[in-house]
N, C-alpha and C. Protein backbone atom coordinates (compact mmCIF):
# COMPACT_ATOMS: atom_id res chain seq x y z
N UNK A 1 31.47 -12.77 -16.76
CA UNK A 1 30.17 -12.13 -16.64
C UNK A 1 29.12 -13.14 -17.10
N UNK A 2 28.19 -13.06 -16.20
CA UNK A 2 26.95 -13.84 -16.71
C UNK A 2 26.37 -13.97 -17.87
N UNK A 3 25.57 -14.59 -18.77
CA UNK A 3 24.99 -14.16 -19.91
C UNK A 3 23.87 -13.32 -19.56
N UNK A 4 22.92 -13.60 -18.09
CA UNK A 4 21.76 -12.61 -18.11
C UNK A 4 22.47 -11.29 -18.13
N UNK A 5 23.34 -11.28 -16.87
CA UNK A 5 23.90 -9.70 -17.05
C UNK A 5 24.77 -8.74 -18.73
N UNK A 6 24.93 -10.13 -19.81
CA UNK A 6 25.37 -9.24 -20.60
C UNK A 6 23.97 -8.53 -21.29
N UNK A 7 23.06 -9.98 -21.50
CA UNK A 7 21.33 -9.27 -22.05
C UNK A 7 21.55 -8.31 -21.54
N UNK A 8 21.38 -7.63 -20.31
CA UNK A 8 20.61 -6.55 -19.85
C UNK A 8 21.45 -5.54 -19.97
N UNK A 9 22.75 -5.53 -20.20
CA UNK A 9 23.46 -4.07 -21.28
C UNK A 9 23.10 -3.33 -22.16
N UNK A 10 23.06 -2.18 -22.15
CA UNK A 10 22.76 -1.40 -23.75
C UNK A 10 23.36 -1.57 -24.83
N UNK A 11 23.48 -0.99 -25.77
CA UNK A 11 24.12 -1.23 -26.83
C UNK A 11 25.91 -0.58 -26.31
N UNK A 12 25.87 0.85 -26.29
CA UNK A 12 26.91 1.17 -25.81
C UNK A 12 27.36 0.41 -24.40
N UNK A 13 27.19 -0.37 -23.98
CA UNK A 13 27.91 -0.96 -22.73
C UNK A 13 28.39 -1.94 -23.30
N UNK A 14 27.37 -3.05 -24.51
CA UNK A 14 28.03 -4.06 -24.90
C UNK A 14 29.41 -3.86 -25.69
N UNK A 15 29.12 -3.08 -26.32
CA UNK A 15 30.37 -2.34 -27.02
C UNK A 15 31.78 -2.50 -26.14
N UNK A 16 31.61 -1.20 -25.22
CA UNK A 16 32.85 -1.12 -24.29
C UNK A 16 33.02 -2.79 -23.58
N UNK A 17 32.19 -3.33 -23.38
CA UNK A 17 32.43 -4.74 -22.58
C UNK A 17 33.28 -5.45 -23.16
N UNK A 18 33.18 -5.62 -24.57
CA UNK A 18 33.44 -6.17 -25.75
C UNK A 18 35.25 -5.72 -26.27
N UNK A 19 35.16 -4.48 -25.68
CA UNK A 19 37.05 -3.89 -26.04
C UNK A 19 37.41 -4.27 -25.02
N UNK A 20 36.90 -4.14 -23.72
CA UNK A 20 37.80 -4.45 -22.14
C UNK A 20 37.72 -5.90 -22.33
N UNK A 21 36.92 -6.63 -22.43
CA UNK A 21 37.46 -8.44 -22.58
C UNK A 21 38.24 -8.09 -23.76
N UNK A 22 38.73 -8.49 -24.73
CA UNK A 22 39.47 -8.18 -26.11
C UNK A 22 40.53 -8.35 -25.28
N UNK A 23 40.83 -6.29 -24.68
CA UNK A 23 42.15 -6.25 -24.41
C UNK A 23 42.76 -6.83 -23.23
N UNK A 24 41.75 -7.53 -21.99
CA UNK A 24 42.45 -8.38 -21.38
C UNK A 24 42.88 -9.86 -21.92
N UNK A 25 42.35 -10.57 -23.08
CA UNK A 25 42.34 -11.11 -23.51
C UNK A 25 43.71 -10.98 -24.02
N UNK A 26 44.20 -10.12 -24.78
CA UNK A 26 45.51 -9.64 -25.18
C UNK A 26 46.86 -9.64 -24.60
N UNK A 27 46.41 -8.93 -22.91
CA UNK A 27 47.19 -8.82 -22.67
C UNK A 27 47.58 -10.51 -21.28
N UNK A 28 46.28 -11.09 -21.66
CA UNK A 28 47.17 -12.24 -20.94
C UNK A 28 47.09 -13.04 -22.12
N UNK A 29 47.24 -13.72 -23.27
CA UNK A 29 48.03 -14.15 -23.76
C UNK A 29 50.14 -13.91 -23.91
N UNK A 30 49.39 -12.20 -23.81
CA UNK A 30 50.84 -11.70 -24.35
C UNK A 30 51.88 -11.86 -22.97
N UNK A 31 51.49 -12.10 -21.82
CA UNK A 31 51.84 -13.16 -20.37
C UNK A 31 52.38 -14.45 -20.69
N UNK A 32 50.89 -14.87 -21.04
CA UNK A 32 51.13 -16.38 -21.25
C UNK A 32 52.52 -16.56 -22.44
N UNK A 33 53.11 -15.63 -23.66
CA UNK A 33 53.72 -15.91 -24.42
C UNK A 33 55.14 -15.58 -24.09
N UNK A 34 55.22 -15.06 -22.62
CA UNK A 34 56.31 -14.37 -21.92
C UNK A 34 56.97 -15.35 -21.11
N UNK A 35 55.77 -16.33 -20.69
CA UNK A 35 56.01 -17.13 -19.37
C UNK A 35 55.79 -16.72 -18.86
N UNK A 36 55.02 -15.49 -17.84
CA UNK A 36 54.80 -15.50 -16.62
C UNK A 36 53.35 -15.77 -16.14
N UNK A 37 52.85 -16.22 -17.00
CA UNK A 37 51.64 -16.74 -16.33
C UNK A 37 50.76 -17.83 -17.25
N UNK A 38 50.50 -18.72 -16.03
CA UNK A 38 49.70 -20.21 -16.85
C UNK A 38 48.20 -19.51 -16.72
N UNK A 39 47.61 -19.17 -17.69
CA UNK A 39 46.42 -18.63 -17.84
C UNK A 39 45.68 -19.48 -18.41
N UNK A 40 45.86 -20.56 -18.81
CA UNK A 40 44.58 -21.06 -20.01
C UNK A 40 43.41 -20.96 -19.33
N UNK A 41 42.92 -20.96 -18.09
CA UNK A 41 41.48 -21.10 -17.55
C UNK A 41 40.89 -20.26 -18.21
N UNK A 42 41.50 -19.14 -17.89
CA UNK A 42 41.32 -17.34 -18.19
C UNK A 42 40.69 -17.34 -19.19
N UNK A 43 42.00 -17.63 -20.20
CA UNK A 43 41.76 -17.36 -21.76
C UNK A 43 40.80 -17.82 -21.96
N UNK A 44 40.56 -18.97 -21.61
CA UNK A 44 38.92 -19.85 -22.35
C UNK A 44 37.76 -18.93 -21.60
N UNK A 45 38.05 -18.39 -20.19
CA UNK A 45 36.80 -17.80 -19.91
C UNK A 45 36.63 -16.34 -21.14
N UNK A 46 37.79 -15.84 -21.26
CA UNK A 46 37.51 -14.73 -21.83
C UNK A 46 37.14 -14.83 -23.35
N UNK A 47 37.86 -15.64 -23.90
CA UNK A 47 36.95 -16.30 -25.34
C UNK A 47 35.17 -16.16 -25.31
N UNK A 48 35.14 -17.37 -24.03
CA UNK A 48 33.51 -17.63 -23.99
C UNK A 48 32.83 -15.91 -23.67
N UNK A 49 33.65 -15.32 -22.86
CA UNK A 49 32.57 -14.19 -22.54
C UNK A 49 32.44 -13.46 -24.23
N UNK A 50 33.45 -13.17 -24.67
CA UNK A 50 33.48 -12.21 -25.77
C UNK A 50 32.52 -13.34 -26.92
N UNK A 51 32.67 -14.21 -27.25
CA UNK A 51 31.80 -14.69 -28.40
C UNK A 51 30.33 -14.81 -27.49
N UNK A 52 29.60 -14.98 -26.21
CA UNK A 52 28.56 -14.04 -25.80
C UNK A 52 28.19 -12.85 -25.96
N UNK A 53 28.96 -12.08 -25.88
CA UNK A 53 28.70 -10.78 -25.92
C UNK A 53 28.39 -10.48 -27.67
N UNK A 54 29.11 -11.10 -28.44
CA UNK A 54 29.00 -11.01 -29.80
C UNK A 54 27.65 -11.87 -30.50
N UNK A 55 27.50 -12.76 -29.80
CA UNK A 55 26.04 -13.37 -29.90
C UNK A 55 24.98 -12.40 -29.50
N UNK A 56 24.65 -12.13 -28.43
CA UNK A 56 23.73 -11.14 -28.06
C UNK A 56 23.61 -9.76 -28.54
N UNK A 57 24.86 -9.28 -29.23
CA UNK A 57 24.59 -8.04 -30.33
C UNK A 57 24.42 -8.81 -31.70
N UNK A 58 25.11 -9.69 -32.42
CA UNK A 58 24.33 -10.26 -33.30
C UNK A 58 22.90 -10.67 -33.22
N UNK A 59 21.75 -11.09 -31.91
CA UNK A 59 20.72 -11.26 -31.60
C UNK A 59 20.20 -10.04 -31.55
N UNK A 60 20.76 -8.92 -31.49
CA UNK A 60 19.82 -7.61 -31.26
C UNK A 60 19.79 -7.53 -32.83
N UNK A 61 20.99 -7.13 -33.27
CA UNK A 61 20.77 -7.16 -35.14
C UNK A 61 20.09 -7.42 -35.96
N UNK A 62 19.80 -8.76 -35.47
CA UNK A 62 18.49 -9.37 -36.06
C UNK A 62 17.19 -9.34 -35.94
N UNK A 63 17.58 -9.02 -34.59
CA UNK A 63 16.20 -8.95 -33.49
C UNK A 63 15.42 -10.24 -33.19
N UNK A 64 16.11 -10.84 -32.86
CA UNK A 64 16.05 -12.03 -32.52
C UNK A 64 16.38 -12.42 -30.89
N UNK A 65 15.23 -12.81 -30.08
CA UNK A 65 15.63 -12.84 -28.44
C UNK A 65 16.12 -14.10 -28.17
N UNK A 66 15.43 -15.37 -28.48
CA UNK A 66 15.94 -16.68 -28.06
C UNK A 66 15.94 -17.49 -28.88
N UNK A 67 16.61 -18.66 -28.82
CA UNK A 67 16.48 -19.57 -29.87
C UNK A 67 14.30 -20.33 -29.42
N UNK A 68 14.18 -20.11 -28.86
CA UNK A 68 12.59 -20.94 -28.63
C UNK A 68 11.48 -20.07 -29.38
N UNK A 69 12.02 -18.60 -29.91
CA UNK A 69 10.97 -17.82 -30.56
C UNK A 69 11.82 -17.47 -32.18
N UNK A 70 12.73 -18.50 -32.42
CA UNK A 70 13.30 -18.21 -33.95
C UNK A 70 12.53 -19.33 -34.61
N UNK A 71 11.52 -18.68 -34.68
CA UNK A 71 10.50 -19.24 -35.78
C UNK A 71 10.06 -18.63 -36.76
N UNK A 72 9.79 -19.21 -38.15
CA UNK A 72 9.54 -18.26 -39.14
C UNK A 72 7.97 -17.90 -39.02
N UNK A 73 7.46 -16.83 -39.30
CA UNK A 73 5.99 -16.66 -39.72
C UNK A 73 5.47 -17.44 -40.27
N UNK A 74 4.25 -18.19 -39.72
CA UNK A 74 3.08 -18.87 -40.55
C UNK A 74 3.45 -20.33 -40.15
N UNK A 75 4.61 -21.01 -39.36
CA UNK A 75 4.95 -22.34 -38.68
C UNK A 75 4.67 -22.18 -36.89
N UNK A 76 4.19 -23.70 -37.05
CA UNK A 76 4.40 -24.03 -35.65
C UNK A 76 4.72 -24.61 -34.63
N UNK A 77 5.61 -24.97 -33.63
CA UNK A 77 6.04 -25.84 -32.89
C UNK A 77 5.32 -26.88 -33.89
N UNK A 78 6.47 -28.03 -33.60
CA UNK A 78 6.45 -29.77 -33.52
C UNK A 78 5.01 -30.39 -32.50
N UNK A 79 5.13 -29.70 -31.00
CA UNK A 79 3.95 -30.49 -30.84
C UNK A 79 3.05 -29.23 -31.44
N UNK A 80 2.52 -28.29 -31.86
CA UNK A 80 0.97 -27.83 -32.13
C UNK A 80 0.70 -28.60 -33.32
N UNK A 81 1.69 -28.80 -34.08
CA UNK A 81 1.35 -29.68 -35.43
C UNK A 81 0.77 -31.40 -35.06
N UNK A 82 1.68 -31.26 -34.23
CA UNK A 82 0.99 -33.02 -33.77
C UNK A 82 -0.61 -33.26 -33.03
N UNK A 83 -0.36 -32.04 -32.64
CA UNK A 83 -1.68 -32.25 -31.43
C UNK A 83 -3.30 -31.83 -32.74
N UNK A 84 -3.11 -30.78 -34.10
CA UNK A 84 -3.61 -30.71 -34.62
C UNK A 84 -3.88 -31.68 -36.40
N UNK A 85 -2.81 -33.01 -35.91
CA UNK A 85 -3.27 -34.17 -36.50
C UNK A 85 -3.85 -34.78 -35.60
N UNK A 86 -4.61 -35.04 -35.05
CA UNK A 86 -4.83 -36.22 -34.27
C UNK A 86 -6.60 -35.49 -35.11
């Protein structure tokens, strides 16, 4: 799954998104530990989706949308500071 399409989930969707990768995640390792299937592509995709999905509810938590607006109050971009030395 995309990252835009996980943004635009609710809370309860990220949730359920979050157990259905898990348990496919589960159950193809538990393949892969059988032998019947060379999965590593998989696995790494399903890693990356689930620690997305866990980023973007950790970003709601905080309330925090992007890394370009995690700025503290009362600072400002690198260039406004430069442009207001000159």
């Amino acid at each position: 799954m995309e990252l835009n399409k996980i943004r635009n989930l609710s809370d309860a969707e990220l949730s359920h998104q979050e157990k259905v990768t898990a348990e496919q995640l589960f159950r193809l390792r538990f393949q892969v530990a059988l032998g019947q299937n060379d999965g590593v592509k998989k696995i790494r995709l399903l890693r990356k989706e689930i620690a997305q999905i866990k980023t973007v509810a950790r970003e709601r938590e905080l309330g925090i949308r992007g890394a370009a607006k995690d700025l503290r109050p009362g600072t400002a971009p690198e260039s406004a500071k430069e442009k207001g030395a000159r």
